[in-house]
Protein backbone atom coordinates (compact mmCIF):
# COMPACT_ATOMS: atom_id res chain seq x y z
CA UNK A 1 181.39 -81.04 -106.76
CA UNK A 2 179.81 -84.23 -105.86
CA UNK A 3 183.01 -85.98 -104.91
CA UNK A 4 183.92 -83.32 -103.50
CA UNK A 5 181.03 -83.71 -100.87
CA UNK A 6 181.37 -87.52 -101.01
CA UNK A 7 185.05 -86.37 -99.64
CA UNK A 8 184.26 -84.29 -96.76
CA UNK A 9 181.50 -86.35 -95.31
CA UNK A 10 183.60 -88.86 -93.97
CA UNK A 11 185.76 -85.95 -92.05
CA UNK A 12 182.92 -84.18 -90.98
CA UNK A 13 181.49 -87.41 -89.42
CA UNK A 14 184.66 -88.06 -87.94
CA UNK A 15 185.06 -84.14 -86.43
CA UNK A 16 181.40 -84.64 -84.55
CA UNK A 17 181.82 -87.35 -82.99
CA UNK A 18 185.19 -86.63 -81.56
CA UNK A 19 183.12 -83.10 -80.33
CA UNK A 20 180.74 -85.50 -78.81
CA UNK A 21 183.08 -87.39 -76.77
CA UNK A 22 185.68 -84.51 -75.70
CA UNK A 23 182.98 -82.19 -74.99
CA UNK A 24 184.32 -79.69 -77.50
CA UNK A 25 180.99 -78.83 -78.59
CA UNK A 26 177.98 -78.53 -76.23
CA UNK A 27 174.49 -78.23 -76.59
CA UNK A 28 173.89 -76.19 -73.91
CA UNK A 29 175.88 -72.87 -72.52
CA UNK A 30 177.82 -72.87 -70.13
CA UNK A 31 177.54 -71.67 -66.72
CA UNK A 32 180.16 -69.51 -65.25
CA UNK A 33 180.74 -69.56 -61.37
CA UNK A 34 179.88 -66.17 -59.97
CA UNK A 35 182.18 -63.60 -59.17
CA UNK A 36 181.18 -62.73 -55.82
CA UNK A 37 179.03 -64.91 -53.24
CA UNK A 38 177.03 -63.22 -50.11
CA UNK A 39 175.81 -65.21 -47.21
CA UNK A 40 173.31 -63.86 -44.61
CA UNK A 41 172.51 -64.81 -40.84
CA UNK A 42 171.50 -63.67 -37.58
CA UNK A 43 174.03 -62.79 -34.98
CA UNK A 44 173.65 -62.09 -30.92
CA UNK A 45 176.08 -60.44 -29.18
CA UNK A 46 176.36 -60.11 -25.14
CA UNK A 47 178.14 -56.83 -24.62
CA UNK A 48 180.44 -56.16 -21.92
CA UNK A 49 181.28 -52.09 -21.30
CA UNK A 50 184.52 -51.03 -20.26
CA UNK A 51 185.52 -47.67 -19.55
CA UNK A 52 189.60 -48.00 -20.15
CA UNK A 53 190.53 -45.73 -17.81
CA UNK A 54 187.80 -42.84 -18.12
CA UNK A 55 186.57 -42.05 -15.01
CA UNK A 56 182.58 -42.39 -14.66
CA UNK A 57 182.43 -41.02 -11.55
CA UNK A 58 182.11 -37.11 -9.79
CA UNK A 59 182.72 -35.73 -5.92
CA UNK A 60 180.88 -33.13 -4.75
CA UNK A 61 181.79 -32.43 -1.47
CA UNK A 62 181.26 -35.57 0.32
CA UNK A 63 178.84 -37.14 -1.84
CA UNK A 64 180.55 -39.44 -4.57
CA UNK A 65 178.50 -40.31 -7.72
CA UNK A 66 179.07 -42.99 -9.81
CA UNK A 67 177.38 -44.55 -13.16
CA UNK A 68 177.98 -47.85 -14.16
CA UNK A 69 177.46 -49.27 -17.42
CA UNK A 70 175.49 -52.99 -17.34
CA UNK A 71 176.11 -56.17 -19.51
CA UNK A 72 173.20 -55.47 -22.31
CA UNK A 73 172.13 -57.28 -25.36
CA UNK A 74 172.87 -56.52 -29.34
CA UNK A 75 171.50 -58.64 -32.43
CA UNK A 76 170.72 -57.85 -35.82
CA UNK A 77 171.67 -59.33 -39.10
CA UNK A 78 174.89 -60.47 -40.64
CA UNK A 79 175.73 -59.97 -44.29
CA UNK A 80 178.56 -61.18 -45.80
CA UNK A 81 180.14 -60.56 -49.46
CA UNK A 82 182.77 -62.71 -50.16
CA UNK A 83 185.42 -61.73 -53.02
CA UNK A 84 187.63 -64.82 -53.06
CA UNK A 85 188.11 -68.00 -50.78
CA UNK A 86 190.29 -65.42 -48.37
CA UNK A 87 189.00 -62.53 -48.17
CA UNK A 88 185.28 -60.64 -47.51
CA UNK A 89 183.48 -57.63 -46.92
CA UNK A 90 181.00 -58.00 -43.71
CA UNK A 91 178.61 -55.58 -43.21
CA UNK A 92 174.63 -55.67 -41.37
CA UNK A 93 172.15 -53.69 -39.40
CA UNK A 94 172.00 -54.45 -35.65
CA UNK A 95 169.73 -53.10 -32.36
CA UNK A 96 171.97 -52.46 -29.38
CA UNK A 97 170.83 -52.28 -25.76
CA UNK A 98 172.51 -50.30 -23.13
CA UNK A 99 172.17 -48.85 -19.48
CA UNK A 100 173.61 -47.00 -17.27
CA UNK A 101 172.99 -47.49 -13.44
CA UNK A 102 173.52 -44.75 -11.41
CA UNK A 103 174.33 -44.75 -7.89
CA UNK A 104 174.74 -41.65 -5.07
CA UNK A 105 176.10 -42.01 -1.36
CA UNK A 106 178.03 -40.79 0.83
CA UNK A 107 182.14 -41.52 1.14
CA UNK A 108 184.74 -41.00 3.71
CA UNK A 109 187.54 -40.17 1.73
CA UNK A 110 189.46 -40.11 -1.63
CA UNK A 111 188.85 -44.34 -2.60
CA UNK A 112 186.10 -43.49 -4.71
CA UNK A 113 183.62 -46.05 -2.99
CA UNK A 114 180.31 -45.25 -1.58
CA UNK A 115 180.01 -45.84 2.54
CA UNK A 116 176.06 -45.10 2.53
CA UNK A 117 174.36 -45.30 -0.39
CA UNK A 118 171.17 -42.88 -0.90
CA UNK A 119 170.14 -43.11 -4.45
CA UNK A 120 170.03 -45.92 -7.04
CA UNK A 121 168.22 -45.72 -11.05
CA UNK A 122 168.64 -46.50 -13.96
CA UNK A 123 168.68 -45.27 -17.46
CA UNK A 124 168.38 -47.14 -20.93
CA UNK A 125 170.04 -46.08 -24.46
CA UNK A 126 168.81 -47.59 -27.63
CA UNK A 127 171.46 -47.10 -30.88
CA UNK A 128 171.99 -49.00 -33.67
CA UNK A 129 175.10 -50.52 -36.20
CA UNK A 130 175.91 -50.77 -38.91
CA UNK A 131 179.58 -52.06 -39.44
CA UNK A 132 181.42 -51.78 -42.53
CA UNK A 133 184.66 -54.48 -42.07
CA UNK A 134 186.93 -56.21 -44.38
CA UNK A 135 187.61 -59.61 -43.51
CA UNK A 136 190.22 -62.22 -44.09
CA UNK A 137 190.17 -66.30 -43.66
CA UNK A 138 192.66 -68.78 -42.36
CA UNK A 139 192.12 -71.86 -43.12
CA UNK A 140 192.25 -74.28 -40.15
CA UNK A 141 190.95 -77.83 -40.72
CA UNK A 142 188.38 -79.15 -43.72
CA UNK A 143 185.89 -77.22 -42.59
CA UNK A 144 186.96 -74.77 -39.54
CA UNK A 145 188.09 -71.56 -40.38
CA UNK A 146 189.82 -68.38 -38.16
CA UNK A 147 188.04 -65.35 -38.94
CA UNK A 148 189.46 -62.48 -38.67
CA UNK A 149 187.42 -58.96 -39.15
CA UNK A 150 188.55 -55.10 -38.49
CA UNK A 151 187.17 -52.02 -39.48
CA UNK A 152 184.45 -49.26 -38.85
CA UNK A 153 181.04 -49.12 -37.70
CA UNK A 154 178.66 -46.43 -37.88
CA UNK A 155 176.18 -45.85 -34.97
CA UNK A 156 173.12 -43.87 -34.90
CA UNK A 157 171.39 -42.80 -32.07
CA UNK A 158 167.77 -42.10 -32.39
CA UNK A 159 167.08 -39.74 -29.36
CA UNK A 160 168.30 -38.79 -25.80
CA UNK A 161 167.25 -40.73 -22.67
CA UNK A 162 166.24 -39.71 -19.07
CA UNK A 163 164.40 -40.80 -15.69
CA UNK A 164 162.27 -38.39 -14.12
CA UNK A 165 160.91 -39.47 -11.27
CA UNK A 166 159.47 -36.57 -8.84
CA UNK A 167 159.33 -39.50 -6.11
CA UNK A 168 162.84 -39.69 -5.91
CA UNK A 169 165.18 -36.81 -4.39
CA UNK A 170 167.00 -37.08 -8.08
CA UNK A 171 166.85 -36.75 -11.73
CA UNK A 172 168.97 -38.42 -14.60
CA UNK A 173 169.53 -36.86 -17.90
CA UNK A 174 170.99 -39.25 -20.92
CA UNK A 175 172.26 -36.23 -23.06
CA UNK A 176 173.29 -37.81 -26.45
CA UNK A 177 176.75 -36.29 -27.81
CA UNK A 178 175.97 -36.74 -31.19
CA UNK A 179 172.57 -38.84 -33.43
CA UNK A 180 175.87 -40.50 -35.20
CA UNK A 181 178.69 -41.25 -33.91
CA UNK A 182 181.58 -43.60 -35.96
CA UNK A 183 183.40 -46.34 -34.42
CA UNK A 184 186.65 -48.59 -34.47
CA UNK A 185 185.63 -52.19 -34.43
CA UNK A 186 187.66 -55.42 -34.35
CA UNK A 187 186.70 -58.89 -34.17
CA UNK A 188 187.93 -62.69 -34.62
CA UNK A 189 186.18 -65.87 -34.04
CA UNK A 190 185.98 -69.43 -35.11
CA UNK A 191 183.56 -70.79 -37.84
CA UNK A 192 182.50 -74.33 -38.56
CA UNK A 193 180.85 -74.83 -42.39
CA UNK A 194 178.69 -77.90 -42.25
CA UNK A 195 177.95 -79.93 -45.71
CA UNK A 196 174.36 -79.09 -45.16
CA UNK A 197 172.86 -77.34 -43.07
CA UNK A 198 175.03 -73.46 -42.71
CA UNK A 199 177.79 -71.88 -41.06
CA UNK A 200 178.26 -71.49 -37.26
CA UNK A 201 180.62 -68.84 -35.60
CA UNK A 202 181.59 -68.27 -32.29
CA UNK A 203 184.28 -65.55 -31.33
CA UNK A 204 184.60 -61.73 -29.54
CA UNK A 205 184.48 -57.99 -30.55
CA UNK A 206 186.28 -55.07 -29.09
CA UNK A 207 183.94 -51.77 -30.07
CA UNK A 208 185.49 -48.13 -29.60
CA UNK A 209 183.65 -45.52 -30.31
CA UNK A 210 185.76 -42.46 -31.91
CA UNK A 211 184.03 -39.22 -28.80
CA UNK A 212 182.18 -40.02 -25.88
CA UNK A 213 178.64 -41.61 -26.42
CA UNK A 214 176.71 -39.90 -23.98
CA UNK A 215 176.93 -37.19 -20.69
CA UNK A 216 174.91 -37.72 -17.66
CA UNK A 217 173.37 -34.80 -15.95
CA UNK A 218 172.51 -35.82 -12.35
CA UNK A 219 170.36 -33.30 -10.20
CA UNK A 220 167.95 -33.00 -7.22
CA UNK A 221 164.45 -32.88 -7.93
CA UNK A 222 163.79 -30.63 -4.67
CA UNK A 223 165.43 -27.76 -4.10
CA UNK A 224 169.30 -27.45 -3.37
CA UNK A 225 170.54 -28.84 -0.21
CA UNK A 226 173.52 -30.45 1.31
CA UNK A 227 173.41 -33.60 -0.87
CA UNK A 228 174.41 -32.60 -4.49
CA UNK A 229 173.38 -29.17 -4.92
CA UNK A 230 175.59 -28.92 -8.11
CA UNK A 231 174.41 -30.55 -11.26
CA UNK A 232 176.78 -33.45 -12.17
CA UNK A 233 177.95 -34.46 -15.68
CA UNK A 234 179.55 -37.75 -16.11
CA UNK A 235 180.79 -38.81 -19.53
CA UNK A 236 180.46 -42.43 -20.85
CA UNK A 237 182.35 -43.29 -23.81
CA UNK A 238 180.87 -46.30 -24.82
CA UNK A 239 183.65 -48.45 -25.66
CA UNK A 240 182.72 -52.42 -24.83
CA UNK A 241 184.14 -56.21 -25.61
CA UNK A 242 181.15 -58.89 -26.83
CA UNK A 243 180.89 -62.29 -27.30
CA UNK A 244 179.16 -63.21 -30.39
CA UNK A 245 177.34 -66.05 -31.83
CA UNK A 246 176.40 -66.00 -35.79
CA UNK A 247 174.55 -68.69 -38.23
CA UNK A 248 174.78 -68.15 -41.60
CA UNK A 249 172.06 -69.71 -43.33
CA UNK A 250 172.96 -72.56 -46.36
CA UNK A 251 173.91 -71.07 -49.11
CA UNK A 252 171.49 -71.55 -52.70
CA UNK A 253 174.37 -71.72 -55.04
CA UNK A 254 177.08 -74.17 -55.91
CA UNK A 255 180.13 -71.60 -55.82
CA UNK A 256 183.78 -71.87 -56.99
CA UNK A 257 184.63 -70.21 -53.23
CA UNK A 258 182.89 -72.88 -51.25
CA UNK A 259 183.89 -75.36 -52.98
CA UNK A 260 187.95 -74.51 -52.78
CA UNK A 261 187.50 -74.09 -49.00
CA UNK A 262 184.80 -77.43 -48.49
CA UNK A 263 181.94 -75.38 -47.49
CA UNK A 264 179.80 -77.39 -50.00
C-alpha cells in the first residue's frame, strides 16, 4: 500500500498544479452573466396633436366653432428589459398634458375660418401611459445605435374636464369617452452609450389612440339666442407625433449584452 501511495503522489502533484495554471480548478464559483439586463431613465416628450383628417370643428348657422388642440408636455419614466444585444421590451409610467383651445366667431361662408371672433377658452386634460413595446437594435457605430420601438400603450384617464365660467356668454364640457382607452404607438430614435456616464436618446413618436379621446360640449351660459343656441359636440381623437429625449442612467452590472454592443 505504501508504494502504492509513494506512486500516486508524484501524479497527484503533477494534476494540481496543471489545475492551478489552466484554471481547471477554482477556488471560488463562478459567476454567470445574467440573463436579462433592465436599464431605467427619465424621458420628456414635447407632443404635437394632429387630427388626420377628423374634423374638430361645427356650423351652426353662421357661427363656426372650432377646438384646437395645443403643443403640451409628457414625461415620466423609462424602463427598459433587454433580452439579448438586439432586442428589448420597453415599458414605463408617464404624466401627459393636454388642451384644447376653443374658439367661436362668426364666418361668411363654407372655408371654415372665423371672420369675427367672439369667444376664446381653454380646457386642460390630464391622462397617463403606460406603453408596453418590443424593441429592436441596429447597430450603427461603436457606440450609436438606431432604435427602433412599436407597440401598445395603455392610457388612463382619471376624470372629465370643463370651464365654467358664468362671466363668459359660454361653457365648455371635456366629456371623457372612456377612464381607459388603448393605443397604437410607434417610435425610433438615435442612442449614444457613453463608457461612463449612461445612455442618451434622441428620436420621435407617432401615438394613435384606438376611439376618440374626448367630446366637447359647447353651450351658452345665458339663455338661447342667435349665437349658438344648439349645444355643440366636437370629437377629438387624440392622436399626436412627439419628440423625445431619454437618459438612461449607468448601468450597476458588468453584462454579457453591453459588453457585445460596447456599452461598457
Amino acid at each position: 500500500m505504501r508504494r502504492i501511495l509513494f506512486c500516486l503522489l508524484p501524479a497527484l502533484s503533477s494534476l494540481g498544479l496543471f489545475a492551478q495554471q489552466t484554471g481547471v480548478i477554482r477556488s471560488e464559483p463562478v459567476k454567470e452573466d445574467q440573463k436579462v439586463f433592465v436599464t431605467v431613465g427619465p424621458e420628456v416628450n414635447l407632443t404635437i396633436p394632429t387630427s388626420f383628417g377628423s374634423d374638430q370643428t361645427s356650423l351652426a348657422s353662421d357661427t363656426l366653432f372650432t377646438v384646437n388642440s395645443a403643443f403640451r408636455f409628457r414625461f415620466g419614466i423609462n424602463l427598459r428589459i433587454d433580452f439579448s444585444s438586439r432586442f428589448s421590451l420597453q415599458t414605463g409610467l408617464y404624466y401627459h398634458s393636454r388642451r384644447h383651445q376653443i374658439q367661436i366667431g362668426r364666418t361668411s361662408g363654407t372655408n371654415q375660418q372665423i371672420d369675427s371672433l367672439i369667444f376664446e377658452n381653454g380646457v386642460n386634460y390630464i391622462g397617463y401611459e403606460i406603453p408596453i413595446m418590443a424593441l429592436v437594435y441596429v447597430r450603427l457605430g461603436e457606440r450609436s445605435f438606431l432604435n427602433n420601438a412599436v407597440g401598445v400603450s395603455l392610457d388612463f384617464f382619471p376624470s372629465s374636464s370643463q370651464r365654467l365660467d358664468p362671466e363668459k356668454e359660454f361653457k365648455i364640457y371635456n366629456g371623457r369617452n372612456s377612464w381607459f382607452i388603448p393605443s397604437a404607438r410607434a417610435s425610433v430614435g438615435f442612442e449614444y452609450r457613453t463608457r461612463n456616464s449612461g445612455y442618451l436618446y434622441f428620436g420621435g413618436s407617432f401615438h394613435q389612440p384606438f376611439f376618440d379621446l374626448t367630446d366637447i360640449f359647447i353651450e351658452r351660459n345665458q339663455p338661447p339666442g342667435p349665437i349658438g343656441f344648439q349645444t355643440q359636440v366636437i370629437p377629438i381623437s387624440g392622436t399626436y407625433f412627439s419628440m423625445d429625449i431619454k437618459y438612461f442612467f449607468p448601468p450597476g452590472k458588468d453584462n454579457k449584452f453591453l459588453k457585445s454592443t460596447g456599452g461598457r
